[in-house]
Protein backbone atom coordinates (compact mmCIF):
# COMPACT_ATOMS: atom_id res chain seq x y z
CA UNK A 1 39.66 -41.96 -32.95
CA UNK A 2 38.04 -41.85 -29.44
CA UNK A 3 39.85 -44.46 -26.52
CA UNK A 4 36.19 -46.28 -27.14
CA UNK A 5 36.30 -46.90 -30.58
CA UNK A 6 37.52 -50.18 -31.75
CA UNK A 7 37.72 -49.93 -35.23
CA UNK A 8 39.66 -47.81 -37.94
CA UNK A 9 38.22 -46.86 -40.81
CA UNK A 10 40.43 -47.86 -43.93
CA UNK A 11 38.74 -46.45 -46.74
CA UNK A 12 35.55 -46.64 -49.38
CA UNK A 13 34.54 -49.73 -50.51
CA UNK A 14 31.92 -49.21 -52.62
CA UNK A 15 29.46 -46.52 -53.57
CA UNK A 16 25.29 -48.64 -54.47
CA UNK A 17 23.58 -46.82 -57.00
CA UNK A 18 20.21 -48.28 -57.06
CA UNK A 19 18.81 -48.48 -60.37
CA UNK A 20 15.73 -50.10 -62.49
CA UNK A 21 17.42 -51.24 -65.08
CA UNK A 22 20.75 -52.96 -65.10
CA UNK A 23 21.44 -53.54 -68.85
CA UNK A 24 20.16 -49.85 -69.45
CA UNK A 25 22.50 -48.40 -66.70
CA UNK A 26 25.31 -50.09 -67.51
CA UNK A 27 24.94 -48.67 -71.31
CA UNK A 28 24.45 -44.91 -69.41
CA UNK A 29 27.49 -45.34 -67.37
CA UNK A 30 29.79 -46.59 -70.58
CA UNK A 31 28.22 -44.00 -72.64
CA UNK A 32 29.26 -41.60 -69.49
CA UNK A 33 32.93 -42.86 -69.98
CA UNK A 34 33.15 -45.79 -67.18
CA UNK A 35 34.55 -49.02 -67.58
CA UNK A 36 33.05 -52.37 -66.33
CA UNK A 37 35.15 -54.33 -63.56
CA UNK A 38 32.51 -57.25 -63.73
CA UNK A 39 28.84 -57.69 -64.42
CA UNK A 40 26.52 -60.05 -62.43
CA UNK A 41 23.39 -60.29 -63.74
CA UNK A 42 22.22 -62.79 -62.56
CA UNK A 43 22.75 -61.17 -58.80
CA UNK A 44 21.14 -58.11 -60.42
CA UNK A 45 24.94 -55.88 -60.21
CA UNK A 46 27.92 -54.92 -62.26
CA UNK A 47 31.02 -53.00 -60.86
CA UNK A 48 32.34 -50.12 -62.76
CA UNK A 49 35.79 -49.19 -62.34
CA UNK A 50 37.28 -45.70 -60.91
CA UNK A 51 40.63 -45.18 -61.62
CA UNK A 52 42.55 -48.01 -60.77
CA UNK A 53 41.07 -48.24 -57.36
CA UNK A 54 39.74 -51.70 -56.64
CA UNK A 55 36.45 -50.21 -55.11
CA UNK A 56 33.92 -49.06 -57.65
CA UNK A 57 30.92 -47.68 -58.32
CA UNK A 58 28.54 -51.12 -58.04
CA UNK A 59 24.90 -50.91 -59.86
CA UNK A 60 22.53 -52.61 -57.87
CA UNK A 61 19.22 -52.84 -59.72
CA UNK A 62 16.14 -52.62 -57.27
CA UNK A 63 12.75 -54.25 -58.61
CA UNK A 64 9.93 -51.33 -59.37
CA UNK A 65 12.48 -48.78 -58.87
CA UNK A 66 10.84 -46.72 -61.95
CA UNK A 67 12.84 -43.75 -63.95
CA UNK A 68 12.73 -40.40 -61.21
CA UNK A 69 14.26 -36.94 -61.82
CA UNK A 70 17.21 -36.07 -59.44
CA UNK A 71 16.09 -35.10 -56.15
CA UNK A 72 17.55 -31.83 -54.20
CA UNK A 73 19.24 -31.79 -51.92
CA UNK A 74 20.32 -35.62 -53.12
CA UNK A 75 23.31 -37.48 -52.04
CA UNK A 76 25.86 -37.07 -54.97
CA UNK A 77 29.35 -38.93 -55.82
CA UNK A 78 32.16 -36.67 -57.16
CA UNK A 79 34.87 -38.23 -59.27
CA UNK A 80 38.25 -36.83 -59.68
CA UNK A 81 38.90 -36.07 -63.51
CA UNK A 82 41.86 -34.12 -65.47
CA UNK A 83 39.50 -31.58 -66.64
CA UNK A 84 36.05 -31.69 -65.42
CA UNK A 85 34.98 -28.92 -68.74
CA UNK A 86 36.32 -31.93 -71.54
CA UNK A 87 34.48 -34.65 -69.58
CA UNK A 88 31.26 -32.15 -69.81
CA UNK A 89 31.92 -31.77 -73.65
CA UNK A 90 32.83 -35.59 -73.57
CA UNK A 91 29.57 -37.17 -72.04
CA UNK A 92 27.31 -34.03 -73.96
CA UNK A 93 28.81 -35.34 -77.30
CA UNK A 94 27.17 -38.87 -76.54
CA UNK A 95 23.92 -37.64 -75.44
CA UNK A 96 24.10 -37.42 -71.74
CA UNK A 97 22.66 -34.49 -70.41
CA UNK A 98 24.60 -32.19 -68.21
CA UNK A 99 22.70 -30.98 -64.50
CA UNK A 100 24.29 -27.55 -65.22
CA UNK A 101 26.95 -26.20 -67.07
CA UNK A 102 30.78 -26.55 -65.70
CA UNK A 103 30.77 -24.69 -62.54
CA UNK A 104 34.09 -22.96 -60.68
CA UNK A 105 34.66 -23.75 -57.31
CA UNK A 106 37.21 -23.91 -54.16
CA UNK A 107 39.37 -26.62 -55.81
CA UNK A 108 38.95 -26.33 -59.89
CA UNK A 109 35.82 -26.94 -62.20
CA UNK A 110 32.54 -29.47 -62.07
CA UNK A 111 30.03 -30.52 -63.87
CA UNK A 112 27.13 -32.97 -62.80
CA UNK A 113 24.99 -35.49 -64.48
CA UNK A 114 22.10 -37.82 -63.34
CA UNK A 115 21.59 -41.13 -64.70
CA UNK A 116 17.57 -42.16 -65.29
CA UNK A 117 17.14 -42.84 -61.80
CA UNK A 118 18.23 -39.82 -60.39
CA UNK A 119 21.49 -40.64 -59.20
CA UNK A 120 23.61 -38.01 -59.57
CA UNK A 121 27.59 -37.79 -60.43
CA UNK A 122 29.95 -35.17 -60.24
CA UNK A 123 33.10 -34.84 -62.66
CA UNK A 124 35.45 -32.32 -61.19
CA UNK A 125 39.42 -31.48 -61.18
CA UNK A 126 41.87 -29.98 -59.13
CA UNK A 127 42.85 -26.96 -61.68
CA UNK A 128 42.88 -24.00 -59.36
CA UNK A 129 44.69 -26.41 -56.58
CA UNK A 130 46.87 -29.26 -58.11
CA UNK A 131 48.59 -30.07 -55.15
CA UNK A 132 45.33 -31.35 -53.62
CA UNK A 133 45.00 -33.74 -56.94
CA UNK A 134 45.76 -37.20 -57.08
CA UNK A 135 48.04 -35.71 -59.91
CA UNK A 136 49.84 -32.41 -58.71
């Protein structure tokens, strides 16, 4: 932090994901395996939970934001996960389409997935480096 700077930063809040839709997301993202914190709809938003992190994931819907395919290069959220090739077997067995099939990187395995309006989510784990894992 620079002598200037007057502020620390603490940590995520939460990650918007603008969608169309909120009833429809919110069925996509507990298809995909999340769990609602608390739904507004009324305010047009609904929190899902990560982990037991108060911060979320928080579906905003947007008016007119129609269905779009996932743009590249688009911003993406990765979520930490056990074992990123059973969540890709996980969400494919309840009809949620996979970006790719599980790739290998640095850290351990991913696999992506975009909901309808293109925002896209990462499910990856710390296999090849454990100690880097929220569960070494």
């Amino acid at each position: 932090m620079s002598d200037e700077q007057s502020y620390e930063l603490l940590g995520f809040d939460n990650v918007l994901l603008p969608v169309g839709d909120l009833v429809e997301a919110v069925g996509f993202y507990e298809r995909a395996g999340f769990t609602v914190a608390f739904r507004l709809d009324e305010a047009g938003i609904a929190l899902l939970k990560v982990g037991g992190e108060t911060p979320g994931i928080l579906l905003r819907q947007e008016e007119g934001f129609g269905y779009r395919p996932p743009a590249w290069p688009s911003p993406r959220v990765w979520l930490e996960v056990p074992d990123a090739r059973v969540a890709a077997r996980e969400v494919r067995d309840v009809g949620i389409a996979l970006l790719d099939e599980p790739f290998s990187g640095a850290t351990g395995w991913t696999v992506e997935i975009a909901d309808p309006w293109g925002n896209v989510l990462g499910f990856t784990d710390y296999s090849k480096r454990p100690e880097l894992g929220r569960r070494p």
